[in-house]
C-alpha atoms as a PDB file:
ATOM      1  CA  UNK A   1    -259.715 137.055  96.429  1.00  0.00           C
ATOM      2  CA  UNK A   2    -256.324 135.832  97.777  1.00  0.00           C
ATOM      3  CA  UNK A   3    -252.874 136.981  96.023  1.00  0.00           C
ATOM      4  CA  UNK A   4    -250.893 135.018  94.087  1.00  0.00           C
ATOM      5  CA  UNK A   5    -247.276 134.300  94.442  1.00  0.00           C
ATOM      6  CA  UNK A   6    -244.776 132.510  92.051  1.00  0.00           C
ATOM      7  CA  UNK A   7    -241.926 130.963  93.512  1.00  0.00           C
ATOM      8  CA  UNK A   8    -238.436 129.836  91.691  1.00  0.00           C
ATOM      9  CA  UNK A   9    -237.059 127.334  94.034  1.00  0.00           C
ATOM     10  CA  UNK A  10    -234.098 126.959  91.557  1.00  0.00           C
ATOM     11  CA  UNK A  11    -232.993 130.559  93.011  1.00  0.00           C
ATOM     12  CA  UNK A  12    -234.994 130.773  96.113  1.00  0.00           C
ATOM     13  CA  UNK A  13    -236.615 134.134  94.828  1.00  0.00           C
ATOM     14  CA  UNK A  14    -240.914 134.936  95.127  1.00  0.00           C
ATOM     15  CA  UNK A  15    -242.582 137.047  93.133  1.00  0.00           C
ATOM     16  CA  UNK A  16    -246.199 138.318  94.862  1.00  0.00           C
ATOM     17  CA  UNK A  17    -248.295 138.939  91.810  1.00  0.00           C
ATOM     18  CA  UNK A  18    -250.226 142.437  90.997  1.00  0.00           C
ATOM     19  CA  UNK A  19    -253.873 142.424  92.155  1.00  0.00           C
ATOM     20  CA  UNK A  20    -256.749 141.100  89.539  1.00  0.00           C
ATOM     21  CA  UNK A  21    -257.975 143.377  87.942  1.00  0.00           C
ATOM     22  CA  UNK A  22    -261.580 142.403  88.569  1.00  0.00           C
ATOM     23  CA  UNK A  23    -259.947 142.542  92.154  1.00  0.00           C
ATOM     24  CA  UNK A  24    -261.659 145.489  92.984  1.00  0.00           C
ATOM     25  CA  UNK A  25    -264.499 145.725  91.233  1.00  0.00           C
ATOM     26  CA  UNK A  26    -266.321 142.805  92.507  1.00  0.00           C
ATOM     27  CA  UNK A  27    -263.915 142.343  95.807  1.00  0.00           C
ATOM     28  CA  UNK A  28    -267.017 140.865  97.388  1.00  0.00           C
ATOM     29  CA  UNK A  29    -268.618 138.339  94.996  1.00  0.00           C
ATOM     30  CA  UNK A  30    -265.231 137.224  92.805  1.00  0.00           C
ATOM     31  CA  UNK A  31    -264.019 133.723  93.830  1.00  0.00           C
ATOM     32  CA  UNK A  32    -260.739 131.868  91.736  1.00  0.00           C
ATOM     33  CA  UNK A  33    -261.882 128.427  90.080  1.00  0.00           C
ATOM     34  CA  UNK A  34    -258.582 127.860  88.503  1.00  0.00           C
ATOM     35  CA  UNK A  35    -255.429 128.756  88.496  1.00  0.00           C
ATOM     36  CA  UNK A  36    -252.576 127.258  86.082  1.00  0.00           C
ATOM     37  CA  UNK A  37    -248.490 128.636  85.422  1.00  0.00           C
ATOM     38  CA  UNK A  38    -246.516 127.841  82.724  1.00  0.00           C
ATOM     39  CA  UNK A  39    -244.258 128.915  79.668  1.00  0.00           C
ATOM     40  CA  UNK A  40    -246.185 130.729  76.807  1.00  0.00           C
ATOM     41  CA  UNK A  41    -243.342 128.551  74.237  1.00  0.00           C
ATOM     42  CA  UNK A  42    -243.501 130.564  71.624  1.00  0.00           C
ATOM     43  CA  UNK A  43    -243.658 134.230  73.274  1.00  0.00           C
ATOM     44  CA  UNK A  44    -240.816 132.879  75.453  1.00  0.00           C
ATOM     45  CA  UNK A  45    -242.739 134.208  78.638  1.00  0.00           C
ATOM     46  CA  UNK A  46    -243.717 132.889  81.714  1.00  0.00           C
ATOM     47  CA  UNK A  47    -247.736 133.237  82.394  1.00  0.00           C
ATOM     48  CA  UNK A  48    -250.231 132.408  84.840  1.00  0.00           C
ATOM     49  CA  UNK A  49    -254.021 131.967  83.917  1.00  0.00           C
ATOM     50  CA  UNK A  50    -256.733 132.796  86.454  1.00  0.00           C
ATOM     51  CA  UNK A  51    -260.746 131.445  85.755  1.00  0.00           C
ATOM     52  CA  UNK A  52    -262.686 133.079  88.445  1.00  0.00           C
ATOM     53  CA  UNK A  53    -266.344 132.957  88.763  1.00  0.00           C
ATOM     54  CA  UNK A  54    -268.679 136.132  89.807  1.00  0.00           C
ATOM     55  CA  UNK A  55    -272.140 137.502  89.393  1.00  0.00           C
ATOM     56  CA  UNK A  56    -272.400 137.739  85.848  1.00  0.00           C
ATOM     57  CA  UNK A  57    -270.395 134.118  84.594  1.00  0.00           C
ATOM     58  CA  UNK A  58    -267.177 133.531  84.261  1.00  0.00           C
ATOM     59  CA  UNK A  59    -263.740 135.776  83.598  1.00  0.00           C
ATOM     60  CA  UNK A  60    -259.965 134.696  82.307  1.00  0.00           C
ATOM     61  CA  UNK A  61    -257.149 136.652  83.506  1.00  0.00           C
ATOM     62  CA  UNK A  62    -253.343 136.058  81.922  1.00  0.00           C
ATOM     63  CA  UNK A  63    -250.745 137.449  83.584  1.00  0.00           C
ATOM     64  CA  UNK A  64    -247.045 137.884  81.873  1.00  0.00           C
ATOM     65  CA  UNK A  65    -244.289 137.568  83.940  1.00  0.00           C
ATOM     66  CA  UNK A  66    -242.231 139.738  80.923  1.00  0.00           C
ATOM     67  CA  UNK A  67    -244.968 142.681  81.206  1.00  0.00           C
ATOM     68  CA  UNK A  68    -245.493 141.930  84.889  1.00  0.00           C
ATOM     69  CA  UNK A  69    -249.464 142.854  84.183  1.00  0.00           C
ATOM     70  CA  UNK A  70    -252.841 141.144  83.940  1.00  0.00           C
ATOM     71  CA  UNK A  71    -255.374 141.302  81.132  1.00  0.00           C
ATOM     72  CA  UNK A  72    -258.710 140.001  80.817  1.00  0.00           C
ATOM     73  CA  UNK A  73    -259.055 137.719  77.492  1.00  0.00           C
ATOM     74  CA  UNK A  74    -262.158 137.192  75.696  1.00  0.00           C
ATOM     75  CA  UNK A  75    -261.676 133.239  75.521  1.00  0.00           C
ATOM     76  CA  UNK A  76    -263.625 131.159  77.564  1.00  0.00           C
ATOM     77  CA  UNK A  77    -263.559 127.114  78.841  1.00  0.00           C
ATOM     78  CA  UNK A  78    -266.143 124.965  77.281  1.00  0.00           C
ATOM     79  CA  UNK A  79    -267.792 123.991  80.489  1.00  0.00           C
ATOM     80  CA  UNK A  80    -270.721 125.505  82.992  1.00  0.00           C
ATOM     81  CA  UNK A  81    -268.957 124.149  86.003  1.00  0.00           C
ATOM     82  CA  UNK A  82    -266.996 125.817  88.704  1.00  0.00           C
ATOM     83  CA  UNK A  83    -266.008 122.967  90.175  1.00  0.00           C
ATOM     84  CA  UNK A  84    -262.233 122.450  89.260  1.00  0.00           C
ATOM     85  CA  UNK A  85    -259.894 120.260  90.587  1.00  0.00           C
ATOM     86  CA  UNK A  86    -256.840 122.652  92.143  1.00  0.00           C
ATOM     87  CA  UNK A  87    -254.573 120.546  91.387  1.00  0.00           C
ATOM     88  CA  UNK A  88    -253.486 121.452  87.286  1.00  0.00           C
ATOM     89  CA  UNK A  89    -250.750 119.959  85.101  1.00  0.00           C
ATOM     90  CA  UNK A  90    -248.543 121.495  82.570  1.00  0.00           C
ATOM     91  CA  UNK A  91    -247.075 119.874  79.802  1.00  0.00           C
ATOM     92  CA  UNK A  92    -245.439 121.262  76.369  1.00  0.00           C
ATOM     93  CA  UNK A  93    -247.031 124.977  76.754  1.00  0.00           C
ATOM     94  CA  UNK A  94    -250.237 123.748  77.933  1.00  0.00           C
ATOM     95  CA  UNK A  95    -251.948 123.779  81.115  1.00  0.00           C
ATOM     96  CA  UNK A  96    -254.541 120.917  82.274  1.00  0.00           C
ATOM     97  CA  UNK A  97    -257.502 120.495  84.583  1.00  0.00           C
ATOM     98  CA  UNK A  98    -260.032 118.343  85.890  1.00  0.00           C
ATOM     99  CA  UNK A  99    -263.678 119.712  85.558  1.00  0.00           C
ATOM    100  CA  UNK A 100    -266.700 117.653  87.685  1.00  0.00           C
ATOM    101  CA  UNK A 101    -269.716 118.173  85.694  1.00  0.00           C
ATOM    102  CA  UNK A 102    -273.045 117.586  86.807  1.00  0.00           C
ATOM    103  CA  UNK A 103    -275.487 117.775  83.825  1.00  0.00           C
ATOM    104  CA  UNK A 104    -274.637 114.854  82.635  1.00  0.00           C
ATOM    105  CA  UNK A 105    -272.937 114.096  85.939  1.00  0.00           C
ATOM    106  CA  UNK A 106    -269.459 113.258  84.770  1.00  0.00           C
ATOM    107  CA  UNK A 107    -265.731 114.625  84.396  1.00  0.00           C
ATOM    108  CA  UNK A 108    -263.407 116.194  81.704  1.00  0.00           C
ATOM    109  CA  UNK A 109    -260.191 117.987  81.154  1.00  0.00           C
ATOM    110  CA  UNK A 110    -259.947 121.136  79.982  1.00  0.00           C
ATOM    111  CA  UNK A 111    -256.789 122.395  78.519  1.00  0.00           C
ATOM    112  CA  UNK A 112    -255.683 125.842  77.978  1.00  0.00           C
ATOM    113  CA  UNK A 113    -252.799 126.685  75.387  1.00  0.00           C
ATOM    114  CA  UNK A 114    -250.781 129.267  77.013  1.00  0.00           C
ATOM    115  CA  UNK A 115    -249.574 130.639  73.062  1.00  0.00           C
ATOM    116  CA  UNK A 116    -252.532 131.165  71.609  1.00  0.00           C
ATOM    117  CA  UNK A 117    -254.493 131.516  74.756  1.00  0.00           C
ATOM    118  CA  UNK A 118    -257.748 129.237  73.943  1.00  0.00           C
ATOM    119  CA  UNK A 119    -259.504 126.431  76.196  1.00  0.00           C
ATOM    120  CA  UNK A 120    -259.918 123.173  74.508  1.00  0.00           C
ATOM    121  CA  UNK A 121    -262.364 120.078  76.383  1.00  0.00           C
ATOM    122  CA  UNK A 122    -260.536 116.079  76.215  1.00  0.00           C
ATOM    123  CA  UNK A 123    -262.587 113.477  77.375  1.00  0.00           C
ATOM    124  CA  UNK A 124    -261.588 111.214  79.986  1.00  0.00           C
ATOM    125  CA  UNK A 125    -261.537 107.454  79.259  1.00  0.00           C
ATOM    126  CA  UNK A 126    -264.686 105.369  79.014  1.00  0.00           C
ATOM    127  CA  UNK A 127    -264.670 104.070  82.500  1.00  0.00           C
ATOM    128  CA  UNK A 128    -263.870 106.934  84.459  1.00  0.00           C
ATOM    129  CA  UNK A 129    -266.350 109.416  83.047  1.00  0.00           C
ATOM    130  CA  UNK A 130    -268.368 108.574  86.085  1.00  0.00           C
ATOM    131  CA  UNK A 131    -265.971 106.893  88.831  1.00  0.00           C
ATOM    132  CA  UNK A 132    -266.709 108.373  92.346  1.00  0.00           C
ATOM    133  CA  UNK A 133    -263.085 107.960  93.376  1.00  0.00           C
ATOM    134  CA  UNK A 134    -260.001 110.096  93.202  1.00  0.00           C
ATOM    135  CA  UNK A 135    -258.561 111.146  89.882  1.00  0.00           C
ATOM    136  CA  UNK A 136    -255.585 113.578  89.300  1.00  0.00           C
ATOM    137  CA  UNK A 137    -253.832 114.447  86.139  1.00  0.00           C
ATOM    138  CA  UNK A 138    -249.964 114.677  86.075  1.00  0.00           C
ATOM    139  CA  UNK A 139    -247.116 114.607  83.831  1.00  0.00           C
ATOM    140  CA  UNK A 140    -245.349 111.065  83.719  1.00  0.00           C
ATOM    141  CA  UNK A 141    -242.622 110.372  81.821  1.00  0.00           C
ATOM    142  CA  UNK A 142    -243.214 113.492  78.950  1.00  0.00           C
ATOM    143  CA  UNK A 143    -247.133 112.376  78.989  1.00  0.00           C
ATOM    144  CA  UNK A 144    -250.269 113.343  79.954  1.00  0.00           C
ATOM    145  CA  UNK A 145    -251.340 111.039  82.784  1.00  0.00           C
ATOM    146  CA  UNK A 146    -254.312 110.413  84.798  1.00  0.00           C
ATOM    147  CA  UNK A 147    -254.302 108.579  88.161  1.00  0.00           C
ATOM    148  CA  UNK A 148    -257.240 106.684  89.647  1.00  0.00           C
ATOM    149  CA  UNK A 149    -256.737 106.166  93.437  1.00  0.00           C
ATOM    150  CA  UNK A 150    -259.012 103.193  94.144  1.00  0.00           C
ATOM    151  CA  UNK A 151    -259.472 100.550  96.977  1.00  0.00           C
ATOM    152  CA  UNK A 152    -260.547  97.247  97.432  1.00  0.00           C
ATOM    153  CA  UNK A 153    -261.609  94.901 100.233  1.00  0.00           C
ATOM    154  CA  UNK A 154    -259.185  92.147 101.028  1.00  0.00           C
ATOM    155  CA  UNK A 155    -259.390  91.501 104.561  1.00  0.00           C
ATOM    156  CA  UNK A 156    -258.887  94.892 104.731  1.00  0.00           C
ATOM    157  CA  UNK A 157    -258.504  97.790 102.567  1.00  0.00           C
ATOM    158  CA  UNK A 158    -255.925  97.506  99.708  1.00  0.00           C
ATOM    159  CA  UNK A 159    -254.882 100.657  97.827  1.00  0.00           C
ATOM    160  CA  UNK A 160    -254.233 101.076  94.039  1.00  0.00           C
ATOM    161  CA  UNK A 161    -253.394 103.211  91.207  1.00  0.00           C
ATOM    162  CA  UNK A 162    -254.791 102.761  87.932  1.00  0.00           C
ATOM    163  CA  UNK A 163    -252.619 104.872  85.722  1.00  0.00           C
ATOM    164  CA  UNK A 164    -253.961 106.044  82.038  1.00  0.00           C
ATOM    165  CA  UNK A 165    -251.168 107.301  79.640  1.00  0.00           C
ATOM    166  CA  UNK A 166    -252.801 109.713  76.430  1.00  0.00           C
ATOM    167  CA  UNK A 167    -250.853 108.671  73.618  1.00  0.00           C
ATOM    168  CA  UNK A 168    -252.053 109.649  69.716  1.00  0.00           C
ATOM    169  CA  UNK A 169    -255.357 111.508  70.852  1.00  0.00           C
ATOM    170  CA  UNK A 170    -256.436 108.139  73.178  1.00  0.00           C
ATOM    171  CA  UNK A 171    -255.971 106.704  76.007  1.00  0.00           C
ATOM    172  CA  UNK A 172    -254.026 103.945  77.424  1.00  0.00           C
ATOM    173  CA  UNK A 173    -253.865 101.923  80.720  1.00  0.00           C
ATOM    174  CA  UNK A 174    -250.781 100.671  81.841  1.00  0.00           C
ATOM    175  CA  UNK A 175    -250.072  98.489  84.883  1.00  0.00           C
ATOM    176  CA  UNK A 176    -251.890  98.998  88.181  1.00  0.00           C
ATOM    177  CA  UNK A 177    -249.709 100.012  91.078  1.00  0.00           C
ATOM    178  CA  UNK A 178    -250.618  97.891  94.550  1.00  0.00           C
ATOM    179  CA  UNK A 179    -249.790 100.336  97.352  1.00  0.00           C
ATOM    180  CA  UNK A 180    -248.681  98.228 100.413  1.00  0.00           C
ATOM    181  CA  UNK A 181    -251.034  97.153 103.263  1.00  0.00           C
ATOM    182  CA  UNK A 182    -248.457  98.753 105.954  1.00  0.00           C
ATOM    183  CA  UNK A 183    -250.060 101.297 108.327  1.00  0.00           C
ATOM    184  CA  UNK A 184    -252.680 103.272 106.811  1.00  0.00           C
ATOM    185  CA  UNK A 185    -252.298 105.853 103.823  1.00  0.00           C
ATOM    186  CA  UNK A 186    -253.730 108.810 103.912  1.00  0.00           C
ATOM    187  CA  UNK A 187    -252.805 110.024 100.343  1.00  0.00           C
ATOM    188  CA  UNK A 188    -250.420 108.862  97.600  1.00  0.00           C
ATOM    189  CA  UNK A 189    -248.946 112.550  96.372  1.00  0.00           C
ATOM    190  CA  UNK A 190    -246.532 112.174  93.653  1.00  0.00           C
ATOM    191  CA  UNK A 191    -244.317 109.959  91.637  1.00  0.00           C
ATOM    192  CA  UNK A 192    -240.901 109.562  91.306  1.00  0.00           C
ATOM    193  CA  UNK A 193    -238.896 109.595  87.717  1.00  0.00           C
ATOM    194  CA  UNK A 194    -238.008 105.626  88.361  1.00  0.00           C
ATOM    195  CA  UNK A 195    -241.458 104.758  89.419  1.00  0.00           C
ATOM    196  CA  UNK A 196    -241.570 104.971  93.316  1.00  0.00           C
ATOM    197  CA  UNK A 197    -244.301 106.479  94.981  1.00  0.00           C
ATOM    198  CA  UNK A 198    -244.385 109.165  97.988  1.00  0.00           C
ATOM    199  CA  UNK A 199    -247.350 109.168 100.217  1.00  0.00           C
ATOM    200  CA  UNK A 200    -248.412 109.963 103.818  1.00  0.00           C
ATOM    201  CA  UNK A 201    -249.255 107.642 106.272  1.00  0.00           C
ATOM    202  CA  UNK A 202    -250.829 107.455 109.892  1.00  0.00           C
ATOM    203  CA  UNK A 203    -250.313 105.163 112.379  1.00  0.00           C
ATOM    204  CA  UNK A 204    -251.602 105.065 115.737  1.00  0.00           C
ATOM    205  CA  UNK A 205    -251.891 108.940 115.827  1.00  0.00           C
ATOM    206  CA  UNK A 206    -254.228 110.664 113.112  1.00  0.00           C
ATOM    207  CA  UNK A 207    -253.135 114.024 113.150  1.00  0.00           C
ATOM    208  CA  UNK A 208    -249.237 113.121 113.104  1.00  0.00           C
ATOM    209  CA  UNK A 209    -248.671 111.785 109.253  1.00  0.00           C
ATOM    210  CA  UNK A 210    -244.849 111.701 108.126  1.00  0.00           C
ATOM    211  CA  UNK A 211    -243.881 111.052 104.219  1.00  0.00           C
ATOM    212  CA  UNK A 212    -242.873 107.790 103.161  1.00  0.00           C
ATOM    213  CA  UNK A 213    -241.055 106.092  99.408  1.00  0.00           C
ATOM    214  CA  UNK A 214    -243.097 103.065  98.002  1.00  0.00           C
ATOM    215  CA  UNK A 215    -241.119 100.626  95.486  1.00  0.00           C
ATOM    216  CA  UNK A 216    -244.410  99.312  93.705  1.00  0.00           C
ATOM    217  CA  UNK A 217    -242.644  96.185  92.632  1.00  0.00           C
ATOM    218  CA  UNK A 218    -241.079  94.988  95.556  1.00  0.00           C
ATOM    219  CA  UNK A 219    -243.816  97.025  97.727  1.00  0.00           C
ATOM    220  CA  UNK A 220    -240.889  98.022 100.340  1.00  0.00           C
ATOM    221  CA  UNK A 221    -241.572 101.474 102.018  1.00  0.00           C
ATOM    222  CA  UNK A 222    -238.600 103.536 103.045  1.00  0.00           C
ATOM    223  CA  UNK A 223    -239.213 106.353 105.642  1.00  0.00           C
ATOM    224  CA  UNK A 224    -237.753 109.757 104.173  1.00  0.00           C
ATOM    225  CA  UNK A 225    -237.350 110.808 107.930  1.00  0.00           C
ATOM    226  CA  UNK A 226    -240.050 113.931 106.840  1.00  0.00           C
ATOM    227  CA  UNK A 227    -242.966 114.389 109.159  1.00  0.00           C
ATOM    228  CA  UNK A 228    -245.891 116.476 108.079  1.00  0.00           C
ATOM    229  CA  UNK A 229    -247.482 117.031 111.312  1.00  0.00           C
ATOM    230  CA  UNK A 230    -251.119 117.682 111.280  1.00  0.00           C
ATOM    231  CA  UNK A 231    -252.518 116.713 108.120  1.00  0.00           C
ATOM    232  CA  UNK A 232    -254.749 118.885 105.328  1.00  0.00           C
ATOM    233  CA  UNK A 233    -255.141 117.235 102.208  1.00  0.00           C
ATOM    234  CA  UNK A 234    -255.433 120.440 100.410  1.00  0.00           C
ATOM    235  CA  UNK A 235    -252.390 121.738 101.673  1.00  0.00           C
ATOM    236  CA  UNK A 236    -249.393 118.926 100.694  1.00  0.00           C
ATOM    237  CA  UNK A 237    -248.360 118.646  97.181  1.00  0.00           C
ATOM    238  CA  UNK A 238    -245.211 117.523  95.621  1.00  0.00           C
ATOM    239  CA  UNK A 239    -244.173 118.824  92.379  1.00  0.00           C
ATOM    240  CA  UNK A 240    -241.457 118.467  90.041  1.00  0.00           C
ATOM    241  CA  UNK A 241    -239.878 121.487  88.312  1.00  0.00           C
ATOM    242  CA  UNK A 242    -236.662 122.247  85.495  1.00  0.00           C
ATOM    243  CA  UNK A 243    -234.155 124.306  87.268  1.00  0.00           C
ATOM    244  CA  UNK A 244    -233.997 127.589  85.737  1.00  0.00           C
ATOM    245  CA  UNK A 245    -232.550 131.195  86.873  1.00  0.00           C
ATOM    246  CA  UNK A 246    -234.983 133.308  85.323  1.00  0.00           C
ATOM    247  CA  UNK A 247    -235.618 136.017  87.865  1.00  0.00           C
ATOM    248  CA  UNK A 248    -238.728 136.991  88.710  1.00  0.00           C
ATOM    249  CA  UNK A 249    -238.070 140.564  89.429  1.00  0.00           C
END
């Protein structure tokens, strides 16, 4: 099982995290699922939640970043899958996931309240219970978000974002985002506060990508002058954060 780190970029500080404490005891058949950080709200604490998968089922780890410790808690997610989509979101003391499911074969999020510690399942909208293409949950504009990276055939590939807002326990879909036709993308990764869009794209070398800013409205791409070399989807994420100077020592 590989360590975990938190990082407070406000300070420039890491903190590498104490071992699992299933760490040892099943070193050779443990594997992480999930991981998720956030602020337990109400215990004013920072915590991290681990779902790892073994032998025997499934285990939930918490650490506190105020006792600087792991425990194992007895609450469990609502699903039989292991497949989890790494990238989480947090929102209002509440961590959020993506779970493929295959019996039925479709997705959901599962949430996990990082106060009282308990797994909760929220089903996706209608039409993209069983969508083959891309979906990632965010945080836009104080809300939970999902975006559905599609494309289309228009002499040529076109790229979009369908983006669903949950507002009041359901969902709603505000206005697709066209992605322009310039070069190719490899991968929209996050959204700005006023709407633009940062993604990769490759040209006439594949493994040389460098980061670019999308205005969806006026579809005018600005080079950030950032090149991200060889590319590994799993590896580039952007990420917002709150400044803060909590230490992590």
């Amino acid at each position: 099982m590989k360590r975990t780190y938190l990082w407070n970029p406000s300070i420039r500080k890491f903190k590498r995290l104490p071992k699992s404490l299933n760490r040892d005891k099943y070193r050779y058949s443990i594997a992480t699922i999930a991981l998720g950080f956030g602020l337990d709200v109400g215990g004013n604490d920072y915590k991290v939640v681990r779902i790892a998968r073994f032998s025997h089922g499934i285990c939930v780890e918490v650490y506190s970043l105020g006792l600087d410790s792991w425990r194992i808690i007895n609450a469990l997610p609502p699903v039989t899958s292991d497949v989890w989509n790494e990238k989480w979101a947090y929102l209002n003391g509440v961590v959020y996931w993506i779970v493929q499911e295959f019996s039925p074969d479709w997705r959901d999020i599962i949430s996990f309240d990082m106060e009282n510690e308990v797994f909760q399942r929220i089903m996706l909208p209608d039409r993209l219970l069983t969508v083959t293409d891309s979906i990632s949950i965010r945080v836009l504009e104080k809300s939970l978000s999902l975006f559905h990276h599609r494309k289309e055939w228009d002499r040529g590939y076109r790229y979009y974002y369908d983006i669903w807002v949950l507002a009041m326990d359901s969902w709603k879909m505000i206005p697709t985002i066209s992605l322009p036709a310039k070069g190719k993308i490899a991968w929209p990764l996050a959204f700005t506060a006023n709407g633009g869009v940062h993604f990769t794209t490759r040209y006439e070398n594949w493994q040389h990508r460098k980061l670019e800013l999308c205005d969806p409205k006026s579809e005018q791409v600005t080079d950030t002058g950032i090149k991200l070399g060889t590319y590994s989807r799993t590896r580039r994420r952007i990420y917002g954060y709150s400044e803060s100077l909590i230490l992590l020592n």
